[in-house]
Protein backbone atom coordinates (compact mmCIF):
# COMPACT_ATOMS: atom_id res chain seq x y z
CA UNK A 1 -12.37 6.36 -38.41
CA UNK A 2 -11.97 2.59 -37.19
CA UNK A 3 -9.17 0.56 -38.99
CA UNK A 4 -9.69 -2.53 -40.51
CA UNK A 5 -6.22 -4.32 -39.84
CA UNK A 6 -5.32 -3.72 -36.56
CA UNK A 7 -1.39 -4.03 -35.73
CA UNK A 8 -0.74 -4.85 -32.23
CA UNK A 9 1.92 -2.26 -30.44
CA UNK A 10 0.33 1.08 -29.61
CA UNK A 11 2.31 3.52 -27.37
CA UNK A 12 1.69 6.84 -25.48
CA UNK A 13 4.39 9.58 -26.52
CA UNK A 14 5.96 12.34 -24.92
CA UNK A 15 8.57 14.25 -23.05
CA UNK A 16 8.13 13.63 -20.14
CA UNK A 17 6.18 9.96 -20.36
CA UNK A 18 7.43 7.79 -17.47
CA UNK A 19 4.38 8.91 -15.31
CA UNK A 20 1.75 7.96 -17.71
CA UNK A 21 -0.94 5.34 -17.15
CA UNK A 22 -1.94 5.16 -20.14
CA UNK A 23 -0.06 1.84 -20.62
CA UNK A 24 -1.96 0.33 -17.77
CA UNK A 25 -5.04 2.15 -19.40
CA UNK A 26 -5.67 0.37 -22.64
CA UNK A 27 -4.14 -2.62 -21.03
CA UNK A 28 -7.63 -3.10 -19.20
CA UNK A 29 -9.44 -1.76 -22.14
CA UNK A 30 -7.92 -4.62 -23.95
CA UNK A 31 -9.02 -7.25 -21.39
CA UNK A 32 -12.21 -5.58 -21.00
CA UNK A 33 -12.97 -6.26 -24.82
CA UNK A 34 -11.19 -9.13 -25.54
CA UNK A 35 -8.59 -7.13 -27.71
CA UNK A 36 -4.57 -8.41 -27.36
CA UNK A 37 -2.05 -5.26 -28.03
CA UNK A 38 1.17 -4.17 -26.42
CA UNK A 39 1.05 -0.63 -25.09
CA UNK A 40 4.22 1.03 -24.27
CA UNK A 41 5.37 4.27 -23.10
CA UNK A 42 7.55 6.22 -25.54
CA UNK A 43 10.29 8.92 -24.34
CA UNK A 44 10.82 11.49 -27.37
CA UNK A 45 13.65 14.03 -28.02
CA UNK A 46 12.48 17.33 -27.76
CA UNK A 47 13.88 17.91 -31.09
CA UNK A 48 13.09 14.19 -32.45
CA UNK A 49 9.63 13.90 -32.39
CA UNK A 50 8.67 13.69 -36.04
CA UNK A 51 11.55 11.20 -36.32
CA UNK A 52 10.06 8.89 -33.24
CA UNK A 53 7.08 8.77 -34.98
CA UNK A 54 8.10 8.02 -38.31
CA UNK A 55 10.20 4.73 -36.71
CA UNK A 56 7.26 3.66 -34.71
CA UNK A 57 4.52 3.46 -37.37
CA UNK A 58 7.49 2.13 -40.24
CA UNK A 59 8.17 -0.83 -37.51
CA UNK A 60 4.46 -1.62 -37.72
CA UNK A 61 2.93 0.39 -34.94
CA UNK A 62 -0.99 1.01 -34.84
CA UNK A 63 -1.80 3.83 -33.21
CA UNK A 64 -0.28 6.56 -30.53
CA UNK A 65 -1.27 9.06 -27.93
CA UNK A 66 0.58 12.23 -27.89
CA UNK A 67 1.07 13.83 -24.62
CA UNK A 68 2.86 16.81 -23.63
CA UNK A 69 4.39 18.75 -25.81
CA UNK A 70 3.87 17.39 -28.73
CA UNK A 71 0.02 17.53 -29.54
CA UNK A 72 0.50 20.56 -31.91
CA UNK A 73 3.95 19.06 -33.74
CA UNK A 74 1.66 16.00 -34.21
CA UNK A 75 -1.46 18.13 -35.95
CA UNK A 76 1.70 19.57 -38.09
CA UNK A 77 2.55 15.52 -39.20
CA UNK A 78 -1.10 14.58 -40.16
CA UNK A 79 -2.06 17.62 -41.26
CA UNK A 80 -3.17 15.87 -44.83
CA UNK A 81 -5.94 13.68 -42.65
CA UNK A 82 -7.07 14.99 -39.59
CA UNK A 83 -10.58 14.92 -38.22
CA UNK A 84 -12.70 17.99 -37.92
CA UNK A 85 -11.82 17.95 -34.22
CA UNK A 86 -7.75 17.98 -34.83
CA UNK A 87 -8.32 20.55 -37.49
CA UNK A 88 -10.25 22.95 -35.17
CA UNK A 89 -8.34 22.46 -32.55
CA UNK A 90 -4.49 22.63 -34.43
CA UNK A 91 -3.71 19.98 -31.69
CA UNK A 92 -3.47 15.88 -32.23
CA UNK A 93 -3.33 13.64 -29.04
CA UNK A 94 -4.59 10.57 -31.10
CA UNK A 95 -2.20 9.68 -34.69
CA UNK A 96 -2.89 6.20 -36.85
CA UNK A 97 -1.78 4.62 -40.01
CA UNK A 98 -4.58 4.06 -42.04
CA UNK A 99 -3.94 2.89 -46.31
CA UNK A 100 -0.38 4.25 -45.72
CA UNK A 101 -1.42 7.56 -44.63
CA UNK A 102 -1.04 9.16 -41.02
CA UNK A 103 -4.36 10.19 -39.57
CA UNK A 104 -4.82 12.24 -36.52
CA UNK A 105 -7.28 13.20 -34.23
CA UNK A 106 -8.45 14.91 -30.85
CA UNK A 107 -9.83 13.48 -28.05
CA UNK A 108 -9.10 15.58 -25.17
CA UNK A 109 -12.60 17.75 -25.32
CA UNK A 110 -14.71 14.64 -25.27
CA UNK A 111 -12.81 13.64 -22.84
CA UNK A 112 -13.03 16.62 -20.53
CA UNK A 113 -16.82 17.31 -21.10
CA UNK A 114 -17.55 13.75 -20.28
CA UNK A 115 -15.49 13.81 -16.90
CA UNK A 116 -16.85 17.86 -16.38
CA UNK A 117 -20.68 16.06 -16.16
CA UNK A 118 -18.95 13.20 -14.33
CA UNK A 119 -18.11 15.63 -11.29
CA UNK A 120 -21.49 17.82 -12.12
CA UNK A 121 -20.62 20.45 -13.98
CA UNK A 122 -21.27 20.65 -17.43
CA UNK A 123 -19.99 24.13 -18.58
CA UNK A 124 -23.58 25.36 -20.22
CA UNK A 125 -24.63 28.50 -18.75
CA UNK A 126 -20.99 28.62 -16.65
CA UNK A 127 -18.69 31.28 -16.49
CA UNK A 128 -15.23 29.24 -17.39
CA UNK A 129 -11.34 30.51 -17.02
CA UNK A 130 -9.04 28.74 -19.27
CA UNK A 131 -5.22 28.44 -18.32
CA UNK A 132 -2.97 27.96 -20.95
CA UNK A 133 -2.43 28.47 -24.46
CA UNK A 134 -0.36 25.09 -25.62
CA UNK A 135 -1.91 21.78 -27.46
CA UNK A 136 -3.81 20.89 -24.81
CA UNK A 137 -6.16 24.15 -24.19
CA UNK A 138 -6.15 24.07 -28.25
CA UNK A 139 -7.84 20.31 -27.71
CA UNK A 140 -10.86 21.34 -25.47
CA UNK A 141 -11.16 25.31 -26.30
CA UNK A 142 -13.36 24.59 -29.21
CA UNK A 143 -15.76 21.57 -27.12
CA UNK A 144 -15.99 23.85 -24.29
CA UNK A 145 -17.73 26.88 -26.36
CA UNK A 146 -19.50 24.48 -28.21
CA UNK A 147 -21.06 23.00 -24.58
CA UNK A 148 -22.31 26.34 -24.11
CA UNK A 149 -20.28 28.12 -21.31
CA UNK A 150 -21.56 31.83 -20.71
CA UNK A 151 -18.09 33.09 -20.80
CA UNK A 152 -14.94 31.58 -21.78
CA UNK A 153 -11.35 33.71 -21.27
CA UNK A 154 -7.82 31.94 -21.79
CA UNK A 155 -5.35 33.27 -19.93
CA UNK A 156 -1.70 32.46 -20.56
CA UNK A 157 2.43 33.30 -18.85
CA UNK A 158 2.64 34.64 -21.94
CA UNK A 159 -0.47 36.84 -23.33
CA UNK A 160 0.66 36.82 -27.12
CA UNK A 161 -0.31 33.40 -27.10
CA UNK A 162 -3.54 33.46 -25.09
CA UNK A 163 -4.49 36.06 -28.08
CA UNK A 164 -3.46 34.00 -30.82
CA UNK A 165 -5.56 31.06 -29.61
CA UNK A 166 -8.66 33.47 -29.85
CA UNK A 167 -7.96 34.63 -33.11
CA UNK A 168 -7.62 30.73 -34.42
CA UNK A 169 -10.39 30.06 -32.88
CA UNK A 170 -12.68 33.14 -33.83
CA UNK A 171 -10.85 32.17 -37.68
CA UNK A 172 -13.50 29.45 -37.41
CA UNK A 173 -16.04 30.71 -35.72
CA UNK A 174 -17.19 33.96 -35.25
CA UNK A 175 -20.06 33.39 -33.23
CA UNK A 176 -18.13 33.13 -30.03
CA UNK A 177 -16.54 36.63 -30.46
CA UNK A 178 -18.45 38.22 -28.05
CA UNK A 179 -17.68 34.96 -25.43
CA UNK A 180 -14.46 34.16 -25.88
CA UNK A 181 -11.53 36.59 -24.23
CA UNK A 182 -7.52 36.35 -23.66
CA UNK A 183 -5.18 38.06 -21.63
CA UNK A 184 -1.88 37.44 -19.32
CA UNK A 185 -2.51 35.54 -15.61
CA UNK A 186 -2.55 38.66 -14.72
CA UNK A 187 -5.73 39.18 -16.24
CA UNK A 188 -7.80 36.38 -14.91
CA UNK A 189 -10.48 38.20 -14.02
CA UNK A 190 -13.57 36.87 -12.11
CA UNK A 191 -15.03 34.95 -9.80
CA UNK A 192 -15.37 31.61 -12.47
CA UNK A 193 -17.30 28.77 -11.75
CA UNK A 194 -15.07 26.66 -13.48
CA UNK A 195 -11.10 27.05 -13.51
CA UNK A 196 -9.33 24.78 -15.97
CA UNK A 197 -5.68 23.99 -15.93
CA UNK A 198 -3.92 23.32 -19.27
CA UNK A 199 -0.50 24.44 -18.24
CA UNK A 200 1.81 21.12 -17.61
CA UNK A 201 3.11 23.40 -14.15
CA UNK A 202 1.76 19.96 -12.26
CA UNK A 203 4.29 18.35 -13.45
CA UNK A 204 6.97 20.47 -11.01
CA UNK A 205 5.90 21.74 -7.68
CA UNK A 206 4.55 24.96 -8.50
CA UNK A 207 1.11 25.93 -9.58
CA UNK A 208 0.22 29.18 -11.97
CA UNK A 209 1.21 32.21 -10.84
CA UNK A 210 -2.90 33.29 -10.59
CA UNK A 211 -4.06 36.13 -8.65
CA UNK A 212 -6.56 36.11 -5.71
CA UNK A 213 -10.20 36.32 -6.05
CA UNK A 214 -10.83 34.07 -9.47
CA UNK A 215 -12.81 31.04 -7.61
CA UNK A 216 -17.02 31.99 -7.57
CA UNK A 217 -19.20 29.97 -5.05
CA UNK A 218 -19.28 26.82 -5.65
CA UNK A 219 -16.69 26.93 -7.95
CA UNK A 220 -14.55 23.93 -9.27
CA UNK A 221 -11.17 24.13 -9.98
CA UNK A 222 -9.67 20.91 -12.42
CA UNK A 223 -6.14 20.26 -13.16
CA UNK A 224 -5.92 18.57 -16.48
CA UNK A 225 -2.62 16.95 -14.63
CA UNK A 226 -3.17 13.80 -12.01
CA UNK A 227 -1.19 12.23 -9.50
CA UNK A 228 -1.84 10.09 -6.45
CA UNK A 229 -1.86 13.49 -3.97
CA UNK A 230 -3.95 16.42 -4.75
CA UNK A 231 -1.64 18.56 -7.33
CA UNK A 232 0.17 22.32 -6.56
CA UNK A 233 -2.62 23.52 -8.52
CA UNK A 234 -5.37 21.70 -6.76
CA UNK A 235 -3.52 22.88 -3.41
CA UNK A 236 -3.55 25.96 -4.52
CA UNK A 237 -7.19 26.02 -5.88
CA UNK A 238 -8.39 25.13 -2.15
CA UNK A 239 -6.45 27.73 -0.65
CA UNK A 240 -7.88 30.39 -2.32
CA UNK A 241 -11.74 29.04 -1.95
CA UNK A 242 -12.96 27.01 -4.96
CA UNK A 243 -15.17 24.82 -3.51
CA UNK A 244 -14.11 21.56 -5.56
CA UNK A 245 -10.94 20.48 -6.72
CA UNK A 246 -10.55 18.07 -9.25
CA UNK A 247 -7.18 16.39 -11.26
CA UNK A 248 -7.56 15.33 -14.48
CA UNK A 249 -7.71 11.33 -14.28
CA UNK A 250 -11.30 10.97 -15.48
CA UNK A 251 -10.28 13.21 -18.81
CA UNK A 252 -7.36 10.97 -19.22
CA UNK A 253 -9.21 7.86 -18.77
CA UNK A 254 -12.18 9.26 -21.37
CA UNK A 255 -9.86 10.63 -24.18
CA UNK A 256 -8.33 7.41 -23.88
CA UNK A 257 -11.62 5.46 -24.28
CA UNK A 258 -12.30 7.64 -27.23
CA UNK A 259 -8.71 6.70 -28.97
CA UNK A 260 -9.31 2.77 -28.40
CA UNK A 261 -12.51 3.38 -29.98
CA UNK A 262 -10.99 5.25 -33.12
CA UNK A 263 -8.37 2.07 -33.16
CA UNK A 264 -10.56 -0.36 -32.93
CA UNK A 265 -14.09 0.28 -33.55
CA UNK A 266 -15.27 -0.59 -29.64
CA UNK A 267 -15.86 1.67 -26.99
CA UNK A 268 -14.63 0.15 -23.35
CA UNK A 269 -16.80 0.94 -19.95
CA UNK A 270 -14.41 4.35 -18.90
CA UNK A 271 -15.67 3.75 -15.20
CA UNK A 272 -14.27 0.29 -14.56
CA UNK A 273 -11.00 1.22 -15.85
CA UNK A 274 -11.09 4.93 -13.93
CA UNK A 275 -11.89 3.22 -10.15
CA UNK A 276 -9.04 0.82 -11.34
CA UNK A 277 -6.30 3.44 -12.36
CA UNK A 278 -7.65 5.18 -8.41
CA UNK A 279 -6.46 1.79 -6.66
CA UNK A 280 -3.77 1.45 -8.50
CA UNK A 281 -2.65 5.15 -7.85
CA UNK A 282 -3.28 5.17 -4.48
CA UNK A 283 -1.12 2.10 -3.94
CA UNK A 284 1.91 3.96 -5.37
């Protein structure tokens, strides 16, 4: 999936995008390798994305990341080349030209498994509680089965789509039928060694409305959202006794590593660049 003529402006896009590092990102990716881009941050209308796109890649654009909430809008756009990951997942955080054609892809459950072992849990033989039903639980639903968790259940505000995430995936493979489960937040269930939140709810000041008793011993709880504080989720998460909490900056840093790899053909060292996004975080 590497392109042989690599143009140089790549962006991250999104509604909301001014909080991304994902400029600063591939910025040290690029010095890391040797590689020169520009790597911008790209604010689309909620009702504009398809036409953002189209402008970027017809002004000579390389490659973007799609962020919030436009993974599954973006899997719509490719859908003509997508990689077996984008096309299980209906979700596309990583779009590229390649021979005049727009390719997409998803990174986000290589990205999460890698930062999952990272904090020592790899979901094989785990119980793990999915929250959300949007693009990105669609991008790591599929890697997270395929890791081997003992049970998987999605939970979602609203159920209808926490059930039709089970049915796509179950479309494509049956063998997790017995695994895989959906209901409301309501319906949580429990204890789970691993809690997973998809929902962008870190983005405000208030966490999922979850109730008590979901966190087992030992339990981790990982926000798929980051900031320089622990999150409202990751608050929350300790209140009500998981163990570990974690945000989502090593996923970010990995799915990214995974896109600049796709773009062109080398993959960086993810921990260099991770401890340098920390400093940089915790120095506002």
């Amino acid at each position: 999936m590497t392109i042989t003529s690599v143009p140089h402006r790549y962006a991250v896009i999104g509604n909301p995008v001014e909080h991304s590092r994902s400029p600063f990102i591939h910025g040290a990716f690029a010095q890391q390798t040797g590689k020169t881009l520009v790597y911008d941050r790209l604010l689309a209308p909620i009702d504009g994305f398809a036409q953002a796109v189209n402008d970027f890649f017809a002004q000579g654009g390389g490659g973007l990341n799609v962020t919030v909430p436009f993974k599954e809008q973006a899997c719509k756009l490719a859908q003509q080349h997508l990689s077996s990951r984008a096309q299980l997942a209906g979700a596309v955080n990583t779009l590229w030209m390649e021979h005049g054609q727009l390719h997409g892809c998803n990174t986000d459950g290589v990205g999460l498994l890698d930062d999952l072992r990272d904090l020592g849990f790899p979901p094989r033989d785990r119980n793990v509680l999915l929250i959300g039903a949007g693009g990105a639980a669609r991008g790591v639903i599929f890697p997270l089965l395929e890791a081997g968790c003992a049970q998987l259940r999605v939970i979602n505000r609203s159920p209808d789509r926490a059930h039709q995430l089970r049915d796509h995936v179950l479309s494509h493979a049956r063998q997790f039928r017995n695994i895989l489960h959906a209901g409301s937040l309501d319906e949580a269930g429990g204890p789970w060694d691993i809690v997973i939140n998809a929902t962008s709810s870190s983005l405000g000041d208030k966490p999922p409305a979850l109730p008590p008793g979901i966190y087992a011993s030992g339990a981790l709880a990982y926000d798929m959202m980051y900031g320089a504080q622990p999150t409202p989720f990751m608050r929350q998460a300790a209140s009500e006794g998981a163990a570990q909490t974690a945000d989502g900056l090593g996923m970010l840093v990995a799915q990214a590593a995974a896109s600049f790899l796709i773009w062109h053909g080398v993959m960086p060292d993810v921990q260099v660049v991770l401890n340098a996004v920390r400093r940089q975080l915790a120095q506002g």
